[in-house]
N, C-alpha and C. Protein backbone atom coordinates (compact mmCIF):
# COMPACT_ATOMS: atom_id res chain seq x y z
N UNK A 1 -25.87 14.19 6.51
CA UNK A 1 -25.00 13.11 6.96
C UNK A 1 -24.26 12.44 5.80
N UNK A 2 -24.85 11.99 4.84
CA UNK A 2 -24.09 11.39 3.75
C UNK A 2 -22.86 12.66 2.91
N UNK A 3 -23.05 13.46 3.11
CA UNK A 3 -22.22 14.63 2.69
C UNK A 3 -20.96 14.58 3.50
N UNK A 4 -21.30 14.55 4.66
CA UNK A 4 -20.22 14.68 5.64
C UNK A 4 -19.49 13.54 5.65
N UNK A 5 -20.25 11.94 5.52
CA UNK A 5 -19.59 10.67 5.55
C UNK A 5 -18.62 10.70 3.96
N UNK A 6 -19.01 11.56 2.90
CA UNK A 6 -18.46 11.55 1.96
C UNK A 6 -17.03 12.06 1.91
N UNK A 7 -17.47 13.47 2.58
CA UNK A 7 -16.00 14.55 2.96
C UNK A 7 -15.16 13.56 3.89
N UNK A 8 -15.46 13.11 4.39
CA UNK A 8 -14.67 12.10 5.44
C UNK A 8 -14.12 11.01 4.63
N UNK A 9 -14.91 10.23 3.69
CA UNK A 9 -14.14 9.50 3.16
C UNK A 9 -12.92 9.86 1.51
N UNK A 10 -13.21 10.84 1.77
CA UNK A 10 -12.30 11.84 0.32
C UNK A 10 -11.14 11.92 1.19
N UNK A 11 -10.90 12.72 2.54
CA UNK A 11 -9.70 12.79 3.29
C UNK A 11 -8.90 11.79 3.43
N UNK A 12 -9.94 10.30 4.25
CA UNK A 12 -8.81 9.31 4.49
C UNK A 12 -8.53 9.15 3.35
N UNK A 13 -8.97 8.62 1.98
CA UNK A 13 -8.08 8.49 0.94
C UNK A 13 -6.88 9.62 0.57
N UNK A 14 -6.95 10.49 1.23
CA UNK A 14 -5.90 11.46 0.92
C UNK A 14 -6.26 12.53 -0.14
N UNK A 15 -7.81 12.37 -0.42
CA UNK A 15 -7.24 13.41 -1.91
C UNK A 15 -7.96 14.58 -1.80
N UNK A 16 -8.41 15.05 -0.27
CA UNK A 16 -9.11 16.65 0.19
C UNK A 16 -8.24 16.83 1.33
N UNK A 17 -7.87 18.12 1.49
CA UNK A 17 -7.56 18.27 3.11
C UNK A 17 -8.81 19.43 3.59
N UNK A 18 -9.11 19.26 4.53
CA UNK A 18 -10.13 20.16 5.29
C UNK A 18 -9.15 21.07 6.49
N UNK A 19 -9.53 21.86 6.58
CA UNK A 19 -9.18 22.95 7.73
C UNK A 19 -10.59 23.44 8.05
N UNK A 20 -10.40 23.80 9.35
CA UNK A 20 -11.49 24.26 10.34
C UNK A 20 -11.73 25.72 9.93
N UNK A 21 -13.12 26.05 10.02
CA UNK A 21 -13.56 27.32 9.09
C UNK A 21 -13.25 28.19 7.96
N UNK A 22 -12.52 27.09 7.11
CA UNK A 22 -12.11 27.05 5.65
C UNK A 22 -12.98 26.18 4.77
N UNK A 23 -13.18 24.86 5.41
CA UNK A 23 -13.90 23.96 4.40
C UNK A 23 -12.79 23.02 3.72
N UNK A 24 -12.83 22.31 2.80
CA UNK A 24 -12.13 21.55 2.10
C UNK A 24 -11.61 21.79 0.72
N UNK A 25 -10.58 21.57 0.49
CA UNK A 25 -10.33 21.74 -1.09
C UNK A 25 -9.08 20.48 -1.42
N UNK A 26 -9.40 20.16 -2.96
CA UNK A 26 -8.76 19.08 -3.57
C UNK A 26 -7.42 18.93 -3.16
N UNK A 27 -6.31 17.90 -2.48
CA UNK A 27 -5.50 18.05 -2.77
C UNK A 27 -4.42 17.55 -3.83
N UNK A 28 -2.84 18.82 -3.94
CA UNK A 28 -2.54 18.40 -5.44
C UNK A 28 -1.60 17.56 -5.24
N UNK A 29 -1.66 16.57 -6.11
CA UNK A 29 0.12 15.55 -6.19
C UNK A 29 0.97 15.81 -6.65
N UNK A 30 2.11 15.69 -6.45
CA UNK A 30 3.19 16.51 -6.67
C UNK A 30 3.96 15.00 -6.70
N UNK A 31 4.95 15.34 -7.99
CA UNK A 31 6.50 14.37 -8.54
C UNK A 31 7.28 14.30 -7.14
N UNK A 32 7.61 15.18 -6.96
CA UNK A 32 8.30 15.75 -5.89
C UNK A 32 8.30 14.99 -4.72
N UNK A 33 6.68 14.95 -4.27
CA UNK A 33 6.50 14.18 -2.73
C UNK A 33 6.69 12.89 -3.20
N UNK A 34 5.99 12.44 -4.33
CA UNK A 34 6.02 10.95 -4.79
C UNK A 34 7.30 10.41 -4.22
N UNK A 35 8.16 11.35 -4.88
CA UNK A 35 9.72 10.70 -4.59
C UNK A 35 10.58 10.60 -3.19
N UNK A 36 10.07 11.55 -2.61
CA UNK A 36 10.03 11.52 -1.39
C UNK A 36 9.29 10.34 -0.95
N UNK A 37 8.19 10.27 -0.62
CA UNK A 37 7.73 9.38 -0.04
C UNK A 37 8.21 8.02 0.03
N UNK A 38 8.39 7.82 -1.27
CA UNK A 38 8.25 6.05 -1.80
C UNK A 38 9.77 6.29 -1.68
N UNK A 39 11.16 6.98 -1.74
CA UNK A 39 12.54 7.05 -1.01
C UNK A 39 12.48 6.34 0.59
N UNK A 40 11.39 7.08 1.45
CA UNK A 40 10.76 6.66 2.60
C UNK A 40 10.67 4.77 2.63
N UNK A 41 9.73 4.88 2.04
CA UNK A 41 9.18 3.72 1.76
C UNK A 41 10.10 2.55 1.34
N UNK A 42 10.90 2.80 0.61
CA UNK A 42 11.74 1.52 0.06
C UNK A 42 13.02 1.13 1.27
N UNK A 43 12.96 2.64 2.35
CA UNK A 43 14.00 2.48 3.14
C UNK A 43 13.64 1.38 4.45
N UNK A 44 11.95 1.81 4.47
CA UNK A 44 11.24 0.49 5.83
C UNK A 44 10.66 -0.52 5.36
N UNK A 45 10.00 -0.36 4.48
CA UNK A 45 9.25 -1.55 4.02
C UNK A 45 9.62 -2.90 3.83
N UNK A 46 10.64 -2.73 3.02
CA UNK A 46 11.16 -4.10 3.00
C UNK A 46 11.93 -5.04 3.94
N UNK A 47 12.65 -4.15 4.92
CA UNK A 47 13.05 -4.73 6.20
C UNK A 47 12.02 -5.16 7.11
N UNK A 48 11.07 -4.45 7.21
CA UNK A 48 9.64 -5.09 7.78
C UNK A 48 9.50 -6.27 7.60
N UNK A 49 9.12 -6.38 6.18
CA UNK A 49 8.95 -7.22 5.36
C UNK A 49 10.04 -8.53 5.29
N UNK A 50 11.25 -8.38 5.85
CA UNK A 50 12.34 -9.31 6.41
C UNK A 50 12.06 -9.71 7.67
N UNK A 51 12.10 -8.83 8.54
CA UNK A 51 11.92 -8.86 10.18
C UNK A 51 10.48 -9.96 10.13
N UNK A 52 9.43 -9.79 9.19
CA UNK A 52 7.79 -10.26 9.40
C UNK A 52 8.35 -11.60 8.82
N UNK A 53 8.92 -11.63 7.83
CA UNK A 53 8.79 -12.96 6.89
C UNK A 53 9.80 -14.12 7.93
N UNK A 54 10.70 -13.83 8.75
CA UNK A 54 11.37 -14.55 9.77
C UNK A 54 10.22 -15.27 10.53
N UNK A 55 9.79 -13.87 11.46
CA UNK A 55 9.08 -14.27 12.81
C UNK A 55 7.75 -14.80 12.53
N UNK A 56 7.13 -14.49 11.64
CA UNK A 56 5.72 -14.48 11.12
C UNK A 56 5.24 -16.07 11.81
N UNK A 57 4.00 -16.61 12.56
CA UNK A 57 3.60 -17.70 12.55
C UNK A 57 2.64 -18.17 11.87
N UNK A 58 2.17 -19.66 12.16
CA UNK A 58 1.41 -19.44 11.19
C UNK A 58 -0.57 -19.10 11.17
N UNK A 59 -0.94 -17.86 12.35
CA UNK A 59 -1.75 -17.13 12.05
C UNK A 59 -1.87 -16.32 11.42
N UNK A 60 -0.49 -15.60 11.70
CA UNK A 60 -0.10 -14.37 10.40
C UNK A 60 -0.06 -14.84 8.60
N UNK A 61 0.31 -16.04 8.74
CA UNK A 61 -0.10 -16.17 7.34
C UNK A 61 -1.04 -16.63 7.20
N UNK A 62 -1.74 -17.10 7.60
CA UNK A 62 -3.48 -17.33 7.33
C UNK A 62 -4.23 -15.83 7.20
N UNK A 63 -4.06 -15.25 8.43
CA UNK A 63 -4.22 -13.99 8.28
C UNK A 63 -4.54 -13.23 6.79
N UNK A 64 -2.95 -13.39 5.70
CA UNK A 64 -2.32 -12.73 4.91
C UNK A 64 -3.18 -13.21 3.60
N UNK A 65 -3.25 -14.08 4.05
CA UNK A 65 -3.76 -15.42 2.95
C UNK A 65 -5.21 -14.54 2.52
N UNK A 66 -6.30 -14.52 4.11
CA UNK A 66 -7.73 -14.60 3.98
C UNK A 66 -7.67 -12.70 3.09
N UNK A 67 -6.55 -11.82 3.66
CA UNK A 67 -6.49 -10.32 2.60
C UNK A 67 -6.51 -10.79 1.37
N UNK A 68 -5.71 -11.35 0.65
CA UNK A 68 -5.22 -11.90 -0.50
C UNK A 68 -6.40 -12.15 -0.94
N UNK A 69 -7.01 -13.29 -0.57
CA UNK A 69 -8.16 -13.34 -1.24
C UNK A 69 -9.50 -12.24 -1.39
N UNK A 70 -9.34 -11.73 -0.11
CA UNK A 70 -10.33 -10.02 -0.24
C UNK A 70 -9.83 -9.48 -1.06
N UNK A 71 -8.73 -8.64 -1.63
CA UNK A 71 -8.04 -8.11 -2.10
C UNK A 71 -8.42 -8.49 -3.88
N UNK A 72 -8.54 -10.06 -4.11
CA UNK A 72 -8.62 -10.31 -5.41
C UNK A 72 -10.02 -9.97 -5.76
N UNK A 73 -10.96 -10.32 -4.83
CA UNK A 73 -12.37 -9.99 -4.99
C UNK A 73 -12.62 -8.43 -5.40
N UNK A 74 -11.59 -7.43 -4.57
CA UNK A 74 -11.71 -6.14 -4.62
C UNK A 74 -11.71 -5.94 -5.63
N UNK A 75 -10.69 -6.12 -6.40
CA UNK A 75 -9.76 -6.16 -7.52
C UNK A 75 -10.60 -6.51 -8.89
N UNK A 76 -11.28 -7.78 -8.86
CA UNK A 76 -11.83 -8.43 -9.76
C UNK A 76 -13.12 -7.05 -9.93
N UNK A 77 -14.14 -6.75 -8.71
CA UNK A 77 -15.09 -5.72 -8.99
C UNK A 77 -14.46 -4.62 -9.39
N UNK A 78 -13.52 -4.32 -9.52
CA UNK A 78 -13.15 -2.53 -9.63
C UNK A 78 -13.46 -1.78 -8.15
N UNK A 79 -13.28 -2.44 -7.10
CA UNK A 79 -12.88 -1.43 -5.61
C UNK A 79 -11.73 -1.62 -5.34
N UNK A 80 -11.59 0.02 -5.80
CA UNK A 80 -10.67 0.77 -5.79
C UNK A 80 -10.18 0.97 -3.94
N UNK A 81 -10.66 1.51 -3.47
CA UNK A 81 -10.43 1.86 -2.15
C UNK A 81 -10.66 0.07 -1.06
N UNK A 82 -11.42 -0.88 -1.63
CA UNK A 82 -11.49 -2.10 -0.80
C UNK A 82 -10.03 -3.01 -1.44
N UNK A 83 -9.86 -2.47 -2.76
CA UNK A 83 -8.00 -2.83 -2.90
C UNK A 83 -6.82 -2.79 -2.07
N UNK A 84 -6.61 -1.05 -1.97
CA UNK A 84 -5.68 -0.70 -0.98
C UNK A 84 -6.26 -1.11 0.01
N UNK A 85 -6.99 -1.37 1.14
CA UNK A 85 -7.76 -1.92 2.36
C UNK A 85 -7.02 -2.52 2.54
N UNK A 86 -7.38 -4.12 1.12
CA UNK A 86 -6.96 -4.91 1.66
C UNK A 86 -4.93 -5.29 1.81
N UNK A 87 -4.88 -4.42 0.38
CA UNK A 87 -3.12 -4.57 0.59
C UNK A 87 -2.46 -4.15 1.73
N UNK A 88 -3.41 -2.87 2.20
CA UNK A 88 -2.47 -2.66 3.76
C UNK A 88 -2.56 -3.32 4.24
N UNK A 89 -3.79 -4.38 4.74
CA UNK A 89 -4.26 -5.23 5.49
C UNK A 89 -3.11 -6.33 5.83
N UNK A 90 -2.90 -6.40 4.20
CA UNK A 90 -2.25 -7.42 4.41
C UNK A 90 -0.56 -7.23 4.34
N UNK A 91 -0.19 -6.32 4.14
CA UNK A 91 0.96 -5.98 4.84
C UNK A 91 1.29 -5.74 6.11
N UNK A 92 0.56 -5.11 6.68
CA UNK A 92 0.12 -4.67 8.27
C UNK A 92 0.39 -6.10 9.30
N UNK A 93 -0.19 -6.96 8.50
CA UNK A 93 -0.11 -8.52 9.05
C UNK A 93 1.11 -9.03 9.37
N UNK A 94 1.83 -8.88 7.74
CA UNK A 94 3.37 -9.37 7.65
C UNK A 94 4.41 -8.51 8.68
N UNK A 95 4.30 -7.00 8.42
CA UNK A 95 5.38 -6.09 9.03
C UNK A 95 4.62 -5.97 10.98
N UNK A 96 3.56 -6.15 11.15
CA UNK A 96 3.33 -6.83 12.63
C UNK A 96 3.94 -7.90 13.19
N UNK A 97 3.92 -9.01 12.24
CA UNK A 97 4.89 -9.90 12.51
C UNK A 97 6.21 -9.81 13.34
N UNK A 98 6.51 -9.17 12.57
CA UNK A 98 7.93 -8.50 13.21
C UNK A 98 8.22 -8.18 14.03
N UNK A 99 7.05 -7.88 14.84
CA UNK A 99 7.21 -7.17 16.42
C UNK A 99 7.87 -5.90 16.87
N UNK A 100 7.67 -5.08 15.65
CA UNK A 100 8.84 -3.81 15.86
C UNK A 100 6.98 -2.81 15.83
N UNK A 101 6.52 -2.42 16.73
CA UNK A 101 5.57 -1.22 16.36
C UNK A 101 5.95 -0.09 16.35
N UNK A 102 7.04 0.27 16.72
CA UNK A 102 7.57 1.68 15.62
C UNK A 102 7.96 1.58 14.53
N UNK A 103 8.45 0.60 14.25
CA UNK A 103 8.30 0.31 12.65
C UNK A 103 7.20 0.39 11.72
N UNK A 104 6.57 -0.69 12.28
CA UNK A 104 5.21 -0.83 11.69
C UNK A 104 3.94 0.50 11.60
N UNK A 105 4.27 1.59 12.63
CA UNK A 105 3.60 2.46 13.04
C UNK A 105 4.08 4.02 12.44
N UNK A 106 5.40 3.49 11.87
CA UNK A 106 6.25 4.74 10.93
C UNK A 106 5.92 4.03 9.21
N UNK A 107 5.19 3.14 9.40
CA UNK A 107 5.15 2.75 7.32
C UNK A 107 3.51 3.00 7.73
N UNK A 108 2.65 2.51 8.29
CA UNK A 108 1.74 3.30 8.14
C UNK A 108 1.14 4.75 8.44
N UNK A 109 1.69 5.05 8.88
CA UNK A 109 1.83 6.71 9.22
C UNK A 109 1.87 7.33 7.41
N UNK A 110 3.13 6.74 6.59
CA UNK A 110 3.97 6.91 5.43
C UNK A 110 2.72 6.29 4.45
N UNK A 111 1.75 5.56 5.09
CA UNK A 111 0.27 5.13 3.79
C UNK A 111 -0.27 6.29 3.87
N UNK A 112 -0.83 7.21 5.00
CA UNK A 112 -1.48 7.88 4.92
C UNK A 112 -1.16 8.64 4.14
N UNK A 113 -0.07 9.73 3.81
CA UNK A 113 0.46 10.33 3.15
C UNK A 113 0.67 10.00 2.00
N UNK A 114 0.73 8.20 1.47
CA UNK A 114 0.71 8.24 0.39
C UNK A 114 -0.45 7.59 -0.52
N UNK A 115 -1.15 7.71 0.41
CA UNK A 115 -2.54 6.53 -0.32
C UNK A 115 -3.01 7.18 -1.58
N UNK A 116 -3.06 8.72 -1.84
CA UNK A 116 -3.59 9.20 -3.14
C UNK A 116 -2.69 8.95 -3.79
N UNK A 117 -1.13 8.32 -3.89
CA UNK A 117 -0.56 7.96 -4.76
C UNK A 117 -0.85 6.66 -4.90
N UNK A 118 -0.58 5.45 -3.85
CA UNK A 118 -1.19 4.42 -4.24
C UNK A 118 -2.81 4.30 -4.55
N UNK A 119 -3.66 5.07 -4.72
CA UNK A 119 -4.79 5.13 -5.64
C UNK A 119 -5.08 5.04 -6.96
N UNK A 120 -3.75 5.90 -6.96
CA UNK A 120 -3.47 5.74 -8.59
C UNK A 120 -2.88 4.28 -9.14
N UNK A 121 -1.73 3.79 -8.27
CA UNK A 121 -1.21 3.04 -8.89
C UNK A 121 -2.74 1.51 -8.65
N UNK A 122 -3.52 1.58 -7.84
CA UNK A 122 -4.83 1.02 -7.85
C UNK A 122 -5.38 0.73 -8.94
N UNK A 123 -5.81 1.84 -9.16
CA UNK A 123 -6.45 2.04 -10.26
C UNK A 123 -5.92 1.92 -11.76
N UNK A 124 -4.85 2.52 -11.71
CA UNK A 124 -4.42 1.76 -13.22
C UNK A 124 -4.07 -0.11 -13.21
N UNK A 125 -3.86 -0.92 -11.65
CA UNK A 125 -3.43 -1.70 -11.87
C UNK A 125 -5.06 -2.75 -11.97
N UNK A 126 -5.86 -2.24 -11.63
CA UNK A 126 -7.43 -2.91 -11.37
C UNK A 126 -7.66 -2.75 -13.10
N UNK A 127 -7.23 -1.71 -13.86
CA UNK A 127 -7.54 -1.99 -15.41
C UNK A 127 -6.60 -2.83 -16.09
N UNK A 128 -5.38 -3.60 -15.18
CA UNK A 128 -4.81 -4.57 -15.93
C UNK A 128 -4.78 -5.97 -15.67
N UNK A 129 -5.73 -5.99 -14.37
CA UNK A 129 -6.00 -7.44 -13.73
C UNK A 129 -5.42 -7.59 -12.79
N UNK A 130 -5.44 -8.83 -12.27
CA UNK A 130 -4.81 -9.01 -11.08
C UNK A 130 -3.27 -9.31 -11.17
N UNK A 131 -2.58 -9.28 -12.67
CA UNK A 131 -1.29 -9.75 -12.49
C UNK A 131 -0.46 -8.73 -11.64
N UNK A 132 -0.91 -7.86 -11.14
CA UNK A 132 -0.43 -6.23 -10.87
C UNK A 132 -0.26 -7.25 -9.13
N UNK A 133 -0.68 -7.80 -8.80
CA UNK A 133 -0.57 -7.72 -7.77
C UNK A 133 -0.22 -9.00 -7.28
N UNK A 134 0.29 -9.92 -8.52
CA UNK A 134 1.01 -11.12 -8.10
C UNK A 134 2.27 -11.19 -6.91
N UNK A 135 2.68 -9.83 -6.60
CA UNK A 135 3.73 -10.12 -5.70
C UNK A 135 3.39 -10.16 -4.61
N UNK A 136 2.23 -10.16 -4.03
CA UNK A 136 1.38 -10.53 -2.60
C UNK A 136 1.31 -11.88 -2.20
N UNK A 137 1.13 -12.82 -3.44
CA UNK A 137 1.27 -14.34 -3.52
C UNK A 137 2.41 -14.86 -3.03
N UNK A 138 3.89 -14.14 -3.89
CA UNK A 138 5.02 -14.19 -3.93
C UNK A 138 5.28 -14.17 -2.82
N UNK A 139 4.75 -12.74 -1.95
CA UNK A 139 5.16 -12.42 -0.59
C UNK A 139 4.70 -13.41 0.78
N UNK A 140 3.40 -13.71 0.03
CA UNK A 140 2.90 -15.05 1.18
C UNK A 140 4.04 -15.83 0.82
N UNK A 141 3.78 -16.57 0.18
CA UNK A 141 4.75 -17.57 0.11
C UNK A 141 6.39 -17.90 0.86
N UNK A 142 6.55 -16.41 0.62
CA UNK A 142 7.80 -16.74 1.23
C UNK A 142 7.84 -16.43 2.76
N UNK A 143 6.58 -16.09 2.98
CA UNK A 143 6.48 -15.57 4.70
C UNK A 143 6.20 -17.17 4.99
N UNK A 144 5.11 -18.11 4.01
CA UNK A 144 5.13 -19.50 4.66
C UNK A 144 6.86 -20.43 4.53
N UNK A 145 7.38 -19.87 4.20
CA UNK A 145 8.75 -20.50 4.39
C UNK A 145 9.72 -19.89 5.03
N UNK A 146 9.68 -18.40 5.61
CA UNK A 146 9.91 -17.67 6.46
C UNK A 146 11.28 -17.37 6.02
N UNK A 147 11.47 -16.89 4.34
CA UNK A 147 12.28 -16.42 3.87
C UNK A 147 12.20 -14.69 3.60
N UNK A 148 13.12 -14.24 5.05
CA UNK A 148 12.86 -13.18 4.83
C UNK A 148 14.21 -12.45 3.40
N UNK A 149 14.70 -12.92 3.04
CA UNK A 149 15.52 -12.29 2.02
C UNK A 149 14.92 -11.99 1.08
N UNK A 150 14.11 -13.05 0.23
CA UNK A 150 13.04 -12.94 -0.82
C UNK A 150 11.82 -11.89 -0.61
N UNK A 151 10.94 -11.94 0.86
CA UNK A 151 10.49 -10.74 1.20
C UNK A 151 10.97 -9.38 0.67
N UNK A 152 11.84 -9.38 1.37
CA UNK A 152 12.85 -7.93 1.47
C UNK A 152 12.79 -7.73 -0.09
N UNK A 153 13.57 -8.83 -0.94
CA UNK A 153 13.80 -8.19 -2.60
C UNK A 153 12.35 -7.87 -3.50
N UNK A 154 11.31 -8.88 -2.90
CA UNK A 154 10.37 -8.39 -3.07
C UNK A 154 9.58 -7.40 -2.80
N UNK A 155 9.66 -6.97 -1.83
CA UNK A 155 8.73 -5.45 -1.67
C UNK A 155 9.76 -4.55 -2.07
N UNK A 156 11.13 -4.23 -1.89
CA UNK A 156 12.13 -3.42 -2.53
C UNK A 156 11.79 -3.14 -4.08
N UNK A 157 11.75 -4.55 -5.10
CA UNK A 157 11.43 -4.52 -6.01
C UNK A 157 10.19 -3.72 -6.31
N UNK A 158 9.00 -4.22 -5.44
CA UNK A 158 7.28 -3.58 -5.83
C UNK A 158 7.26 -1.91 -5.59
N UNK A 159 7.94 -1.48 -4.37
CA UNK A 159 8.12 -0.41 -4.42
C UNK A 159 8.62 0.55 -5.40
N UNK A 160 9.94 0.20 -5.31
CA UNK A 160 10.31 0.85 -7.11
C UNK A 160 10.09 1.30 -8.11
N UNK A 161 8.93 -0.31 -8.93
CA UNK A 161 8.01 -0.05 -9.98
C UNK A 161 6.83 0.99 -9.44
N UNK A 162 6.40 0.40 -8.32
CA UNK A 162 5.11 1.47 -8.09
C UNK A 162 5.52 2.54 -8.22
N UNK A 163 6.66 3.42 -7.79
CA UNK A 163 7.13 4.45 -7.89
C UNK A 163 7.14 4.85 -9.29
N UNK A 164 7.62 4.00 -10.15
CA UNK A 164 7.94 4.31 -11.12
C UNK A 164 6.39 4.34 -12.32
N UNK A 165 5.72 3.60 -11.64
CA UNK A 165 4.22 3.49 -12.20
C UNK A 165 3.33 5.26 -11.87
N UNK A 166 3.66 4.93 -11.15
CA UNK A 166 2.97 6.51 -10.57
C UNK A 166 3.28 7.76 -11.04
N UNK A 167 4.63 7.46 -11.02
CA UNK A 167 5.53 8.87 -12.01
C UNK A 167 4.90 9.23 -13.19
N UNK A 168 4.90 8.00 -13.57
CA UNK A 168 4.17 7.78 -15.24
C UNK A 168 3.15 8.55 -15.32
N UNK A 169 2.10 8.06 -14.42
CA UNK A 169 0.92 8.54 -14.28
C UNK A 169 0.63 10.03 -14.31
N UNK A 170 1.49 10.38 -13.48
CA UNK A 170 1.98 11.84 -13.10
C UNK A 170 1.95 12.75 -14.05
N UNK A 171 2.86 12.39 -14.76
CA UNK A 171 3.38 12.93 -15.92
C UNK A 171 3.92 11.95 -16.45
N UNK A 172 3.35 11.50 -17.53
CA UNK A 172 3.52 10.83 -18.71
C UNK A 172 4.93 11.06 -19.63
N UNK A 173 5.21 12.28 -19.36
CA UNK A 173 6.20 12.80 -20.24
C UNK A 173 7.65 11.91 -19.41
N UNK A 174 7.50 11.88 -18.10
CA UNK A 174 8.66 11.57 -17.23
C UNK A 174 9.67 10.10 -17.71
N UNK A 175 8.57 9.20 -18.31
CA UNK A 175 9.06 8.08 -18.25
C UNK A 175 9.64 7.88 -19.38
């Protein structure tokens, strides 16, 4: 059982794929999808992130608030995987807001696929503290004033760098 709960939790993070009477093997990251993906990503996210920061009330930011603070706790121990948790968590909150669930249901669809990249960018950002993730604060904030423009430039912006963090990671040589 713990074998199997293990293989199970290697997949949702993204970084085994299993096939049926094959077994599992590592999967590889590729520059390529990165860019793809997070292209994806910078095209919904931040309108979410407009649409949420409008409508948002104020459960949703309490909501956003109580991640934030999970998130720093994660962060502060080195959990890695209770990090991203909580950042989806708490995005999930904001771009729900919005009331669009095909929206919201096409950017997380777009985590799954990219969570072994945001793992990385996790993990290098958990060895630089929590300033890595000051724009969650930023992003509350402006959901409690229900400025979705600042939203929008903000996750546009976070996206980007992450992209560009990851690349790095990737290949070092890239940047």
């Amino acid at each position: 059982m713990p074998v199997r709960e293990a293989f199970r939790r290697l997949e949702q993070a993204g970084l085994i794929v299993t096939e049926p009477y094959r077994g599992a093997s590592v999967r590889e990251l590729s520059i390529d999808e990165l860019e793809y993906v997070y292209d994806v990503r910078i095209m919904l996210e931040p309108d979410a992130a407009r649409r949420g920061a409008v409508l948002a009330d104020d459960a949703a930011v309490e909501t956003m608030r109580q991640h934030w603070r999970l998130l720093e706790s994660a962060a502060v121990h080195g959990d890695i995987a209770g990090a991203v948790a909580q950042d989806e968590l708490l995005l999930s909150a904001l771009f729900s807001a919005g009331n669009n669930p095909v929206l919201t249901g096409l950017i997380q669809g777009m985590w799954d696929t990219c969570r072994p990249y945001k793992n990385l960018w996790v993990r290098d950002a958990v060895g630089h503290g929590l300033s890595r993730w000051s724009y969650l604060a930023d992003i509350v904030a402006a959901v409690e004033t229900r400025d979705g423009e600042s939203a929008f430039r903000i996750l546009e912006h976070v996206c980007r760098t992450s992209r560009s963090t990851v690349r790095g990671i990737l290949d070092p040589l890239s940047v």
